[in-house]
PDB file of N, CA and C in Angstrom:
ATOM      1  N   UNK A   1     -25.513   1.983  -7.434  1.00  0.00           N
ATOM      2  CA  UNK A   1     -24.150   1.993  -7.952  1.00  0.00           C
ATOM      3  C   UNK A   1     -23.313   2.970  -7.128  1.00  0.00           C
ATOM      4  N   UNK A   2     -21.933   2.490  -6.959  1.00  0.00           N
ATOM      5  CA  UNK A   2     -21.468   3.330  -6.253  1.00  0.00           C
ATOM      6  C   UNK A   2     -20.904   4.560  -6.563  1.00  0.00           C
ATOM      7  N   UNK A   3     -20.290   5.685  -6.288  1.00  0.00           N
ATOM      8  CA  UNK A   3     -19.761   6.604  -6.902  1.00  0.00           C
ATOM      9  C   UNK A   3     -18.156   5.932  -7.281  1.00  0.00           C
ATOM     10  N   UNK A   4     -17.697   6.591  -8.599  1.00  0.00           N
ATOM     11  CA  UNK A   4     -16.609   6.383  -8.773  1.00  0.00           C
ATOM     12  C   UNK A   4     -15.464   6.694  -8.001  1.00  0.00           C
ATOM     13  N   UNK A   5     -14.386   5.399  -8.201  1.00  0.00           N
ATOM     14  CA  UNK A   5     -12.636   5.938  -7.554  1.00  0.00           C
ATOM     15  C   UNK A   5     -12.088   6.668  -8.984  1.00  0.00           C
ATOM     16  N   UNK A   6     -10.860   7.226  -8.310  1.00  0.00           N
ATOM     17  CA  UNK A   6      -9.902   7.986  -8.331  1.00  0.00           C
ATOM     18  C   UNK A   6      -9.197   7.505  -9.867  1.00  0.00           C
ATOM     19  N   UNK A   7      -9.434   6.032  -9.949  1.00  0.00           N
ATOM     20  CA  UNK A   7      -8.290   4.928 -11.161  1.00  0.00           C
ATOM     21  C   UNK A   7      -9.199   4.531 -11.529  1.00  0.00           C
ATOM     22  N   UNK A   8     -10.959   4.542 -11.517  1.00  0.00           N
ATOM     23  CA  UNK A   8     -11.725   3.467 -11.738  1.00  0.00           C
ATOM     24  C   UNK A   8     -11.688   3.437 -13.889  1.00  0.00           C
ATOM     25  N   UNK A   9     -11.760   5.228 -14.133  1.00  0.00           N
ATOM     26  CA  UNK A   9     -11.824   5.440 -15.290  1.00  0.00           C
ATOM     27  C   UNK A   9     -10.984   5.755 -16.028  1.00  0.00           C
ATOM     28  N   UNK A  10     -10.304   6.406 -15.470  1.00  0.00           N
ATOM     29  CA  UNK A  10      -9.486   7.605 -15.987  1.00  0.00           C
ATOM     30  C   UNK A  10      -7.610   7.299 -15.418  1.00  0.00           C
ATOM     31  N   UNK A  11      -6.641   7.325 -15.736  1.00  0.00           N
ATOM     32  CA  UNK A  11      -5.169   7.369 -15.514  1.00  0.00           C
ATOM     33  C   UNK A  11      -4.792   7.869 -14.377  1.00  0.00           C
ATOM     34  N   UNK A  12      -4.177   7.801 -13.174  1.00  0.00           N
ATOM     35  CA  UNK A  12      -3.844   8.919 -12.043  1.00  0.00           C
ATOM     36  C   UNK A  12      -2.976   8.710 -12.092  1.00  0.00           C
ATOM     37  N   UNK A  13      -2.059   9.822 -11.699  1.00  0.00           N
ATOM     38  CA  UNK A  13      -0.136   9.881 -11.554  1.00  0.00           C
ATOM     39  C   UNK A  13      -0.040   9.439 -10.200  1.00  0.00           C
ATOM     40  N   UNK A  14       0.418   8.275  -9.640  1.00  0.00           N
ATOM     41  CA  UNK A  14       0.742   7.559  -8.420  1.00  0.00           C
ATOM     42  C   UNK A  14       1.623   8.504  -7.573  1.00  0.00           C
ATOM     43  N   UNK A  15       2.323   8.929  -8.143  1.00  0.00           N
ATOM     44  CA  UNK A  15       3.026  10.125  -7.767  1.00  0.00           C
ATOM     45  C   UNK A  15       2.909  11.216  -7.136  1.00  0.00           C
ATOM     46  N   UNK A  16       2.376  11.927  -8.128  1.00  0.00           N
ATOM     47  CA  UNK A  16       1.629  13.148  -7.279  1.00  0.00           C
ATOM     48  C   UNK A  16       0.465  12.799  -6.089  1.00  0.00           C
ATOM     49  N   UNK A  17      -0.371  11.933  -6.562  1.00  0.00           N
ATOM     50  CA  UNK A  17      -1.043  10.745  -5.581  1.00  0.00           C
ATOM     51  C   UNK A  17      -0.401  11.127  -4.176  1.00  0.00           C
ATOM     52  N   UNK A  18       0.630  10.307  -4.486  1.00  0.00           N
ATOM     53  CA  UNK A  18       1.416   9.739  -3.330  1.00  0.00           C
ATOM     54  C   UNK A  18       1.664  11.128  -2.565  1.00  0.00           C
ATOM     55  N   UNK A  19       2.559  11.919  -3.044  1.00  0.00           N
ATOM     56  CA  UNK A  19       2.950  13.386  -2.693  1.00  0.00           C
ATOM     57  C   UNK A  19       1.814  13.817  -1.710  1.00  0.00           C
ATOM     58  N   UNK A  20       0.615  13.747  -2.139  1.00  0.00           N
ATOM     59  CA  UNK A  20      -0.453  14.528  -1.322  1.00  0.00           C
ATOM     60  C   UNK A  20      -0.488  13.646  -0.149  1.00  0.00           C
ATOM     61  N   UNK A  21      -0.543  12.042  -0.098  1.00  0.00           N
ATOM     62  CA  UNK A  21      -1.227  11.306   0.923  1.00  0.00           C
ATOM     63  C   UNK A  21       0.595  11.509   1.745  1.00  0.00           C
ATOM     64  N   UNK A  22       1.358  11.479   1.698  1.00  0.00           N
ATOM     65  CA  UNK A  22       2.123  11.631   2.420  1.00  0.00           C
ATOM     66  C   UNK A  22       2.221  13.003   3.300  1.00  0.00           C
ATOM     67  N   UNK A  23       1.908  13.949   2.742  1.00  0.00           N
ATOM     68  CA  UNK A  23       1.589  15.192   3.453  1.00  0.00           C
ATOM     69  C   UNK A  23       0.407  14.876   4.508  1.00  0.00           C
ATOM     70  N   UNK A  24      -0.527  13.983   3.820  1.00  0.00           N
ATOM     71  CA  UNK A  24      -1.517  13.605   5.034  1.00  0.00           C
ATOM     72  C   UNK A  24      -1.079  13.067   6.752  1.00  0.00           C
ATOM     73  N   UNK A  25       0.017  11.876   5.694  1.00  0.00           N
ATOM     74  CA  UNK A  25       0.690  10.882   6.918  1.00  0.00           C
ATOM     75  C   UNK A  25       1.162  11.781   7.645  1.00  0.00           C
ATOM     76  N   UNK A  26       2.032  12.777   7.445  1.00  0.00           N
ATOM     77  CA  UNK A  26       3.063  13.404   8.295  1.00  0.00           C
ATOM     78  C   UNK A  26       1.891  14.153   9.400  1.00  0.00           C
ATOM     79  N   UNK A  27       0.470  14.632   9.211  1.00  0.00           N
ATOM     80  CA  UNK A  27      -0.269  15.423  10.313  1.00  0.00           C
ATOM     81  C   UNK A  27      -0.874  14.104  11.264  1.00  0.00           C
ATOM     82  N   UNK A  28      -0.494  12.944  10.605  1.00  0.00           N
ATOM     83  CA  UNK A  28      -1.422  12.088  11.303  1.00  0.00           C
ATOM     84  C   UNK A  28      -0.308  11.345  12.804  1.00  0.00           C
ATOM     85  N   UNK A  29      -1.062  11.089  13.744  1.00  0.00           N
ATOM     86  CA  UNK A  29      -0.429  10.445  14.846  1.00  0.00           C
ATOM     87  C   UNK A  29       0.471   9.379  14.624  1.00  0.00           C
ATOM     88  N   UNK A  30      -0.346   8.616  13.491  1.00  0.00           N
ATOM     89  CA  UNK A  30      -0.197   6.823  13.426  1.00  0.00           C
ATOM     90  C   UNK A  30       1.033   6.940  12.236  1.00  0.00           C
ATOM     91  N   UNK A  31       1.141   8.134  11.571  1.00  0.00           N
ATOM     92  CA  UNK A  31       1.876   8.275  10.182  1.00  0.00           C
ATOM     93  C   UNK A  31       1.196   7.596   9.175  1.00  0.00           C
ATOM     94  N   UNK A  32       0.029   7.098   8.602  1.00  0.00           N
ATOM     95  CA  UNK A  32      -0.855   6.487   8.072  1.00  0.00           C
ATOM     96  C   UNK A  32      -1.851   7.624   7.403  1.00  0.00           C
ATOM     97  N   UNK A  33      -1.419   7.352   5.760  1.00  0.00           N
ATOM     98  CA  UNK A  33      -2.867   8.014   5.096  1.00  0.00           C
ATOM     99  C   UNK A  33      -2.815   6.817   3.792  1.00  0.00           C
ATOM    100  N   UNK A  34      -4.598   6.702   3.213  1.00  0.00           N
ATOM    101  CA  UNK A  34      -4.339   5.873   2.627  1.00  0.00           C
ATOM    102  C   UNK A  34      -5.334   6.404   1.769  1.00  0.00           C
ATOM    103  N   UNK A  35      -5.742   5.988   0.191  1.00  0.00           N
ATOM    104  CA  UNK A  35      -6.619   6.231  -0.684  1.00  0.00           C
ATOM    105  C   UNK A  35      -6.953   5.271  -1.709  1.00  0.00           C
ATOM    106  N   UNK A  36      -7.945   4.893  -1.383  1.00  0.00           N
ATOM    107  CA  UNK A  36      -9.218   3.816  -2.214  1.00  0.00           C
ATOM    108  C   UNK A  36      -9.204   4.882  -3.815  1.00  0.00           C
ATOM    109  N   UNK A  37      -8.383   3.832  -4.683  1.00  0.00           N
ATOM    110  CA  UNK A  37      -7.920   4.376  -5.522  1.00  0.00           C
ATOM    111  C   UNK A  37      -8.917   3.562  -7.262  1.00  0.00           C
ATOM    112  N   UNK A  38      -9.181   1.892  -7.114  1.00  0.00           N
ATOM    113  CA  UNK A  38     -10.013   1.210  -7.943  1.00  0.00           C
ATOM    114  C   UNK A  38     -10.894   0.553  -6.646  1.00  0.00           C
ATOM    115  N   UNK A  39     -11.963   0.240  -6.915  1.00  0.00           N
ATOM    116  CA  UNK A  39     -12.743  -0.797  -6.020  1.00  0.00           C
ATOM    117  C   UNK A  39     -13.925  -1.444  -7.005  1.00  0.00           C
ATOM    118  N   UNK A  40     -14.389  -2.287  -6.313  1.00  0.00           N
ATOM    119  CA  UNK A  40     -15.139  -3.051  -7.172  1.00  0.00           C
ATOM    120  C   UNK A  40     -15.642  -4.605  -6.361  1.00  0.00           C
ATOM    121  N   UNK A  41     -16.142  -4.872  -7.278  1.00  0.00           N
ATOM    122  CA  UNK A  41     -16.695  -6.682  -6.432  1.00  0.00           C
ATOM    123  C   UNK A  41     -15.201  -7.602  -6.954  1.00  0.00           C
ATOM    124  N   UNK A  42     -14.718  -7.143  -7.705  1.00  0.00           N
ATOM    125  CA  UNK A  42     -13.553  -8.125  -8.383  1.00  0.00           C
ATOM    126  C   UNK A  42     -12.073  -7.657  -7.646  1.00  0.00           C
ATOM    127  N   UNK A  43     -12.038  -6.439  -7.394  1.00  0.00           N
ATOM    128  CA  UNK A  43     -10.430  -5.774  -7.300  1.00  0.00           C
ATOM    129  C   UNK A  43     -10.347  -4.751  -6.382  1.00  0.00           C
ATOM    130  N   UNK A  44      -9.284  -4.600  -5.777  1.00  0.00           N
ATOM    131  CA  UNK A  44      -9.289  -3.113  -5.160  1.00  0.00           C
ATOM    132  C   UNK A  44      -7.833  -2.370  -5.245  1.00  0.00           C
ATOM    133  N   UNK A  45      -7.682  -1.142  -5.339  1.00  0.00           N
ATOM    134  CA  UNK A  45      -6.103  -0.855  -5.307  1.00  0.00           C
ATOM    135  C   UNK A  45      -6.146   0.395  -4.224  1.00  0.00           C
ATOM    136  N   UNK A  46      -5.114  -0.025  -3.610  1.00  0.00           N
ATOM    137  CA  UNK A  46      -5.038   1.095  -2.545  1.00  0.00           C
ATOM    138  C   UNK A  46      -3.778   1.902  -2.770  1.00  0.00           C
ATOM    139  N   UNK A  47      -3.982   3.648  -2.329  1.00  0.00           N
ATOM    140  CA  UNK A  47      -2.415   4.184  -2.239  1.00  0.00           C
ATOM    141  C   UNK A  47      -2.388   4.543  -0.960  1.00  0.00           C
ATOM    142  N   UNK A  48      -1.431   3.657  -0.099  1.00  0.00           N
ATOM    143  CA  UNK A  48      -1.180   4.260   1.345  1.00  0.00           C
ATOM    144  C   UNK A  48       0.463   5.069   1.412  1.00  0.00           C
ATOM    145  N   UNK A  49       0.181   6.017   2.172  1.00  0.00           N
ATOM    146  CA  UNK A  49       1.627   6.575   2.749  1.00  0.00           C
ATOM    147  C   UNK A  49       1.903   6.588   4.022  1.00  0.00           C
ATOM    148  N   UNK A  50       3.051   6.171   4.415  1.00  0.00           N
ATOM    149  CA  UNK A  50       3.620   5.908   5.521  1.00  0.00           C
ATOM    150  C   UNK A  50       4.848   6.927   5.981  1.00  0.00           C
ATOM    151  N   UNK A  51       5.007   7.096   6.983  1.00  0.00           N
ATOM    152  CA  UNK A  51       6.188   8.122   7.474  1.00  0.00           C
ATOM    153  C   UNK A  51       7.016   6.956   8.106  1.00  0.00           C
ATOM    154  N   UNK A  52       8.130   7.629   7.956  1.00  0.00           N
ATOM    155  CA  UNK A  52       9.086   6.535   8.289  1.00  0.00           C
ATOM    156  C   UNK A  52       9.121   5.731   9.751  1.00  0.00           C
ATOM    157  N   UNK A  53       9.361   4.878   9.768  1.00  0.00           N
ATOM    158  CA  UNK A  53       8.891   4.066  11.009  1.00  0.00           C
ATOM    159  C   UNK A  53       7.623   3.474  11.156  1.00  0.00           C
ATOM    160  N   UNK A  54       6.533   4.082  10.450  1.00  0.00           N
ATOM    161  CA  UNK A  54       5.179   3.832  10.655  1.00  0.00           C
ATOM    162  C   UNK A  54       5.096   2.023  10.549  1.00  0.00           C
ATOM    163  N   UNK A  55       4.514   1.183  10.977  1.00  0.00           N
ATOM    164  CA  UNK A  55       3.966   0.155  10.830  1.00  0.00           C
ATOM    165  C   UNK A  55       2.779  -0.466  10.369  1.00  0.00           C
ATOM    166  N   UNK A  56       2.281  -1.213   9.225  1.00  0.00           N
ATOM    167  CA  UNK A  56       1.118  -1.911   9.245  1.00  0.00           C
ATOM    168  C   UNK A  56       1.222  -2.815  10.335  1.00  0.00           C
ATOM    169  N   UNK A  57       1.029  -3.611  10.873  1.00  0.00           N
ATOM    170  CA  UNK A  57       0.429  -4.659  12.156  1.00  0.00           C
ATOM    171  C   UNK A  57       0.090  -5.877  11.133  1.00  0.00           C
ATOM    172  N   UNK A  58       0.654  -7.273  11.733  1.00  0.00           N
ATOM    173  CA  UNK A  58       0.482  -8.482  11.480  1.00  0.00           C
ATOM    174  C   UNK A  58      -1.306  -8.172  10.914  1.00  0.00           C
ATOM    175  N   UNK A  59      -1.638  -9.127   9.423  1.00  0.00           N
ATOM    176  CA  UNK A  59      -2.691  -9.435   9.323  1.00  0.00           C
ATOM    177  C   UNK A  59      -2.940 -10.310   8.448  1.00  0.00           C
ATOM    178  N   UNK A  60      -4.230 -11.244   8.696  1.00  0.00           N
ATOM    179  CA  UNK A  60      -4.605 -11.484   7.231  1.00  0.00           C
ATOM    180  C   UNK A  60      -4.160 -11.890   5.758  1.00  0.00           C
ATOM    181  N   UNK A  61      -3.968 -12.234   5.288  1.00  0.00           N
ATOM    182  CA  UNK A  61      -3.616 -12.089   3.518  1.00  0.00           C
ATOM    183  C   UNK A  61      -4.960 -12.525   3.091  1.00  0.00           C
ATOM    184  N   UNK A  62      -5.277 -11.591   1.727  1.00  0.00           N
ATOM    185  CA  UNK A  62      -6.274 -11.840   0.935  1.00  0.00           C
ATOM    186  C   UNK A  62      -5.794 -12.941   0.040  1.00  0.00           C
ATOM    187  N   UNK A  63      -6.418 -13.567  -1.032  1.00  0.00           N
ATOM    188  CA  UNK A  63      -6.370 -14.660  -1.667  1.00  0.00           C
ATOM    189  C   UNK A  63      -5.088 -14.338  -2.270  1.00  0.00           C
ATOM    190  N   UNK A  64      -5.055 -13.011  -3.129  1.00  0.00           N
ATOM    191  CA  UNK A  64      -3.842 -12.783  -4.127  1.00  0.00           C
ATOM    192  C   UNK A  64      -3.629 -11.235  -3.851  1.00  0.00           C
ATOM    193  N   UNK A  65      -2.374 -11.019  -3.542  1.00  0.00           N
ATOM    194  CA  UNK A  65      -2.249  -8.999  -3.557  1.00  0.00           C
ATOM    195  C   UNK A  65      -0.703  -9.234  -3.958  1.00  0.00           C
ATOM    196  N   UNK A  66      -0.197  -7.374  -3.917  1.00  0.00           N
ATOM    197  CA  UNK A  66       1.046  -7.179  -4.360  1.00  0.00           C
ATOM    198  C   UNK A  66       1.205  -6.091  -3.709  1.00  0.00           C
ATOM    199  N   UNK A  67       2.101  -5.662  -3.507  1.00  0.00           N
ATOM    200  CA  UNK A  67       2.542  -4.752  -2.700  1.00  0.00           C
ATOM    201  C   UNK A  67       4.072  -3.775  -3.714  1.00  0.00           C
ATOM    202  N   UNK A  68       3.312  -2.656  -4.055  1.00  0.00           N
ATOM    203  CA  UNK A  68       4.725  -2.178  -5.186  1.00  0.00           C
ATOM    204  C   UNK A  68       4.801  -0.673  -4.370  1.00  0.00           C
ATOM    205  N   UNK A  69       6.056  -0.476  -4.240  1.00  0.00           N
ATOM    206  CA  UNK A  69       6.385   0.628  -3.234  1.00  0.00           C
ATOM    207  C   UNK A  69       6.754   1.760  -4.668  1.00  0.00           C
ATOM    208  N   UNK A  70       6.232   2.969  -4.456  1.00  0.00           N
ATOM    209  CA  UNK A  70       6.210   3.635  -5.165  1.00  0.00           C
ATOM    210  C   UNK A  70       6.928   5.163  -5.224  1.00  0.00           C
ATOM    211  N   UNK A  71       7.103   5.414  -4.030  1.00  0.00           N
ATOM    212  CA  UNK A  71       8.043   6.516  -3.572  1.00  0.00           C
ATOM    213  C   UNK A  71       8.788   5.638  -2.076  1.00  0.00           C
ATOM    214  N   UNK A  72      10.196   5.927  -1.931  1.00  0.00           N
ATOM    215  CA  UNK A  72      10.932   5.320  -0.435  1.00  0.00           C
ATOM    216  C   UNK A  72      10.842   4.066  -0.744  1.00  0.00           C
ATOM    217  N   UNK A  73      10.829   3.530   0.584  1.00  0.00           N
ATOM    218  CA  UNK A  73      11.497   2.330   0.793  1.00  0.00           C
ATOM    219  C   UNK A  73      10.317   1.645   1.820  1.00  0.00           C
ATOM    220  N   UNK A  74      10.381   0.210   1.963  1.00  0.00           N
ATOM    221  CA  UNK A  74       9.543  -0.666   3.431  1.00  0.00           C
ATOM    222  C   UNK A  74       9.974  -1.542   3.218  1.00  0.00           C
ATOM    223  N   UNK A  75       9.809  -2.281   4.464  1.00  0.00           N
ATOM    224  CA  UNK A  75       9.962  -3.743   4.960  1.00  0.00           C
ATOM    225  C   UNK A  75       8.293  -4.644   4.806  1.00  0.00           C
ATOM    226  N   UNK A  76       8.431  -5.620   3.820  1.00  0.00           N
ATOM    227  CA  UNK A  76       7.425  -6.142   4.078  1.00  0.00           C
ATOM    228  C   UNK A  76       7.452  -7.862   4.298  1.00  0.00           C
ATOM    229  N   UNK A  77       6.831  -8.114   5.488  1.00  0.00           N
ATOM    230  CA  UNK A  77       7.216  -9.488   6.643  1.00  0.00           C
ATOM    231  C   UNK A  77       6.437 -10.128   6.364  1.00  0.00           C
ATOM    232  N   UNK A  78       6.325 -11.661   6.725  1.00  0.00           N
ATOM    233  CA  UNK A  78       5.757 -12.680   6.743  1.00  0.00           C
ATOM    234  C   UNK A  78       5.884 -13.246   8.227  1.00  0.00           C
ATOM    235  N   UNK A  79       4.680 -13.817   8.841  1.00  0.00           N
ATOM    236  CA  UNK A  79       5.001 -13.726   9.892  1.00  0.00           C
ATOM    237  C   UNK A  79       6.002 -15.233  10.178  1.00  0.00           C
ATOM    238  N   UNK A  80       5.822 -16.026   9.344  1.00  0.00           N
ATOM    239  CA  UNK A  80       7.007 -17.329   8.915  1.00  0.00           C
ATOM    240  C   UNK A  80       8.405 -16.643   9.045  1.00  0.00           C
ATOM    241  N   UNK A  81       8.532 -15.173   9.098  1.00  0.00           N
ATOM    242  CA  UNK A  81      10.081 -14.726   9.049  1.00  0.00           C
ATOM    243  C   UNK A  81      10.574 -14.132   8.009  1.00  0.00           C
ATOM    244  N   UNK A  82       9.910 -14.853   6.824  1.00  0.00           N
ATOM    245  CA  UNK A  82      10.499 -14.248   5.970  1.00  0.00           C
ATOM    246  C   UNK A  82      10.288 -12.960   5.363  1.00  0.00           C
ATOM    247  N   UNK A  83      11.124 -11.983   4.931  1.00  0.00           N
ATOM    248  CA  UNK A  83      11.206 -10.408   4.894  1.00  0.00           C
ATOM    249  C   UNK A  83      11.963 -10.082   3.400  1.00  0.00           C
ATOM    250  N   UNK A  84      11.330  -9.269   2.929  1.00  0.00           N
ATOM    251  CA  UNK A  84      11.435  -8.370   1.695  1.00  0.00           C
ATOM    252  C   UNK A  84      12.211  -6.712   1.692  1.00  0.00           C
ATOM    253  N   UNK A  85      12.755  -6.091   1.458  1.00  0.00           N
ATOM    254  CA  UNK A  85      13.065  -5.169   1.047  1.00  0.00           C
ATOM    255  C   UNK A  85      12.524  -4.087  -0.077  1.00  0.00           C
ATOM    256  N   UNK A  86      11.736  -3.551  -0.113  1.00  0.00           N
ATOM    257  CA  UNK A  86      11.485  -3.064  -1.437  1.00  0.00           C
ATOM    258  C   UNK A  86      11.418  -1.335  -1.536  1.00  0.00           C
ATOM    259  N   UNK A  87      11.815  -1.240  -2.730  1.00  0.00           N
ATOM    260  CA  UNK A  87      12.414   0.050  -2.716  1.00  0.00           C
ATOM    261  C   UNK A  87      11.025   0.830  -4.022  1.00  0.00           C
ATOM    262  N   UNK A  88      11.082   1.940  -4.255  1.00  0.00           N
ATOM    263  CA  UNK A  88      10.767   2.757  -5.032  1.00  0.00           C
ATOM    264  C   UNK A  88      11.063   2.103  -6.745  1.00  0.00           C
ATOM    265  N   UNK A  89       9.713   1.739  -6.992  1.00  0.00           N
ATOM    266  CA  UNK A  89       9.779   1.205  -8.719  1.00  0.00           C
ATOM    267  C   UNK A  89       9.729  -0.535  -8.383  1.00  0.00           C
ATOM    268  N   UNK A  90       9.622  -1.339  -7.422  1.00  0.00           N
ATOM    269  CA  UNK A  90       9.949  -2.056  -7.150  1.00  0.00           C
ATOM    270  C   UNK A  90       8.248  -2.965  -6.660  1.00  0.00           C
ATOM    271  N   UNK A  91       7.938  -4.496  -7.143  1.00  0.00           N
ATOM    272  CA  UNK A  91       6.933  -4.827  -6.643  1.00  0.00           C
ATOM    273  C   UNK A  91       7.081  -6.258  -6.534  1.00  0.00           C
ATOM    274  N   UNK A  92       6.505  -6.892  -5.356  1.00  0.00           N
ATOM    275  CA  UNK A  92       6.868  -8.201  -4.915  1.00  0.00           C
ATOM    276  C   UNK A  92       5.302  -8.568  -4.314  1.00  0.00           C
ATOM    277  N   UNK A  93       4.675  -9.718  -4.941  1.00  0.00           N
ATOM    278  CA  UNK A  93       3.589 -10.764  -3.920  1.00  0.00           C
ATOM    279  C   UNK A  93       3.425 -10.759  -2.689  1.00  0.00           C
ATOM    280  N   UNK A  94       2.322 -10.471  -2.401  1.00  0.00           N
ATOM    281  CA  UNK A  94       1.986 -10.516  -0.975  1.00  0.00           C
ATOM    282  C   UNK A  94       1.930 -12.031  -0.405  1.00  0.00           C
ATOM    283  N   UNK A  95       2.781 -12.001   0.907  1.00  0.00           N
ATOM    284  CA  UNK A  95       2.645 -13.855   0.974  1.00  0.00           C
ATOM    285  C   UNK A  95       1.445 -14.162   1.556  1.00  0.00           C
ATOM    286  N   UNK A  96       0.603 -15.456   1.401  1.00  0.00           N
ATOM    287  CA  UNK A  96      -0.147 -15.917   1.874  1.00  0.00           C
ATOM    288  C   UNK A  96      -0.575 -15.996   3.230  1.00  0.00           C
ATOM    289  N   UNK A  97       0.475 -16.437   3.596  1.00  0.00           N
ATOM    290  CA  UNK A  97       0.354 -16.272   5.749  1.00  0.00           C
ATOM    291  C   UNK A  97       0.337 -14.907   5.967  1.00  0.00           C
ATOM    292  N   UNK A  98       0.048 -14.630   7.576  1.00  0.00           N
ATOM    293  CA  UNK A  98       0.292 -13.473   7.838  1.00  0.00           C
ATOM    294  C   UNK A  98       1.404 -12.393   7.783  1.00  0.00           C
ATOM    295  N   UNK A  99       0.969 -11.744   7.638  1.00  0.00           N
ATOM    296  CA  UNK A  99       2.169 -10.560   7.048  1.00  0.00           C
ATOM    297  C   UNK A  99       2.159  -9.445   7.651  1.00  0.00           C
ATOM    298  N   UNK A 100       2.946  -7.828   7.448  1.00  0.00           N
ATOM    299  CA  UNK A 100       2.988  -6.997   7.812  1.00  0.00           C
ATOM    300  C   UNK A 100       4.228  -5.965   7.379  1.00  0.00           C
ATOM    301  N   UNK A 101       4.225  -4.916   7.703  1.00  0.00           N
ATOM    302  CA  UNK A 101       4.626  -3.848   6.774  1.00  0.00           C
ATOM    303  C   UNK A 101       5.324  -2.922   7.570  1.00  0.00           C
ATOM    304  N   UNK A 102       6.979  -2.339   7.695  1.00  0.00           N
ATOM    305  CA  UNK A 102       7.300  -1.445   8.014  1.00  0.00           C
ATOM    306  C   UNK A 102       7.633  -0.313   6.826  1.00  0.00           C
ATOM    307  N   UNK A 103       7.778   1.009   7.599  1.00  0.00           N
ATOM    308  CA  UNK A 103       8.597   1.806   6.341  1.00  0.00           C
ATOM    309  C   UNK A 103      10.148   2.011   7.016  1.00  0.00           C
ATOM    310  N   UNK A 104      10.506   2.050   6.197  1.00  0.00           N
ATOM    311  CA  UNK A 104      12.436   2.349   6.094  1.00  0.00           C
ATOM    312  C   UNK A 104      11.998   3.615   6.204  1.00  0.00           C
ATOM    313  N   UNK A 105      11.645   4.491   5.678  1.00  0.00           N
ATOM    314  CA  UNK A 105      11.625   6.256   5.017  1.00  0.00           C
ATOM    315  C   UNK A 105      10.228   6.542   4.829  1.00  0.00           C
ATOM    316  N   UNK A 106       9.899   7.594   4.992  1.00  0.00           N
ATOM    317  CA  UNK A 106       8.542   7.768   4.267  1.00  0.00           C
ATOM    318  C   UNK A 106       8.490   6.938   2.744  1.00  0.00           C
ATOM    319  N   UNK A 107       7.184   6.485   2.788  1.00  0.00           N
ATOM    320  CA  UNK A 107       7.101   6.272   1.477  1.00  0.00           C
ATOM    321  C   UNK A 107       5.670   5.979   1.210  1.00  0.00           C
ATOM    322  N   UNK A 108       5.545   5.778  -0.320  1.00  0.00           N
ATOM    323  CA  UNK A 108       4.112   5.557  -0.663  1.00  0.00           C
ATOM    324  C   UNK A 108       4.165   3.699  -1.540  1.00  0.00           C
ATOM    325  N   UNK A 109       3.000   2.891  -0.960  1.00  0.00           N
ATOM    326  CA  UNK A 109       2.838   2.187  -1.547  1.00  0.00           C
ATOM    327  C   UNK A 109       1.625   1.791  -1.858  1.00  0.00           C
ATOM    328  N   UNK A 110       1.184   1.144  -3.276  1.00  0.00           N
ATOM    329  CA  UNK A 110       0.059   0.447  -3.575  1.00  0.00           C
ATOM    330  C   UNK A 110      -0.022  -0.873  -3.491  1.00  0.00           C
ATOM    331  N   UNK A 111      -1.100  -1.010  -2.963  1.00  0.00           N
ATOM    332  CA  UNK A 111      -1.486  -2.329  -2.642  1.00  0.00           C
ATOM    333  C   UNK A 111      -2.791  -2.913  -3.689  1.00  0.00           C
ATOM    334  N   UNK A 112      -2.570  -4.133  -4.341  1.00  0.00           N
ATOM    335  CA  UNK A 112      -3.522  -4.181  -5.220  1.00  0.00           C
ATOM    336  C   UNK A 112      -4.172  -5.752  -4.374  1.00  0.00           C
ATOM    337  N   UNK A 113      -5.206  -5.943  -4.637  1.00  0.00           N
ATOM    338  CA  UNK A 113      -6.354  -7.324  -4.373  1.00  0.00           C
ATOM    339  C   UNK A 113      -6.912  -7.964  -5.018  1.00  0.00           C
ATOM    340  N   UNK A 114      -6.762  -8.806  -5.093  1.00  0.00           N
ATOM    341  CA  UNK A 114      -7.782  -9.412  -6.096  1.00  0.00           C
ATOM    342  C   UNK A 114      -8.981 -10.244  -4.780  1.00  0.00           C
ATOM    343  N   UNK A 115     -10.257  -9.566  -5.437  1.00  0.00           N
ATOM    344  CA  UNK A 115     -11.253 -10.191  -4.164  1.00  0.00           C
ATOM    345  C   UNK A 115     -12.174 -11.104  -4.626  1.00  0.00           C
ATOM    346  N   UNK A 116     -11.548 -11.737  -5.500  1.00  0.00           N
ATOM    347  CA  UNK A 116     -12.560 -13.192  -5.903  1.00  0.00           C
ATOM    348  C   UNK A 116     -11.572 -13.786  -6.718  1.00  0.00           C
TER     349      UNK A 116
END
């Protein structure tokens, strides 16, 4: 069994969360910190922070995700063109085709999965 996440049991403030992994982003090259927050054979939720400008890179889509920006602002793309806006408090479907992720501002977002 694995050791427990962060959300697996217990409530976490996304917030303060976020606060710390963004302090991460800002020492990092790429502006990228991220934290495996639920995991499991069924689900996963991630909290990544981004510094402004930072980029995710075209990838993939899992079967079903969401993408809810939780502190700042990002751009999140489809590689079909089509583009999202999403701000702080704010959560929109991950599209099916390939996709990808700028930030407007620093910010923190969770990414949730469903992996079956």
């Amino acid at each position: 069994m694995s050791a427990p996440h962060p959300a697996d049991h217990e409530p976490l403030d996304l917030r303060t969360a976020g606060a710390e992994l963004l302090d991460q982003a800002r020492s990092q090259s790429n502006g990228h910190a991220s934290r495996l927050l639920v995991g499991g054979t069924a689900q996963r939720a991630v909290l990544m922070a981004l510094t402004e400008g930072a980029e995710l890179g075209e990838h993939e889509s899992p079967a079903a995700a969401t993408f809810q920006v939780v502190i700042g602002s990002a751009r999140l793309y489809a590689a079909a063109g089509t583009s999202w806006t999403v701000r702080a408090g704010e959560l929109v479907a991950i599209p099916e085709d390939r996709h990808g992720a700028r930030a407007l501002e620093d910010c923190v977002i969770l990414l949730t999965v469903a992996l079956r």
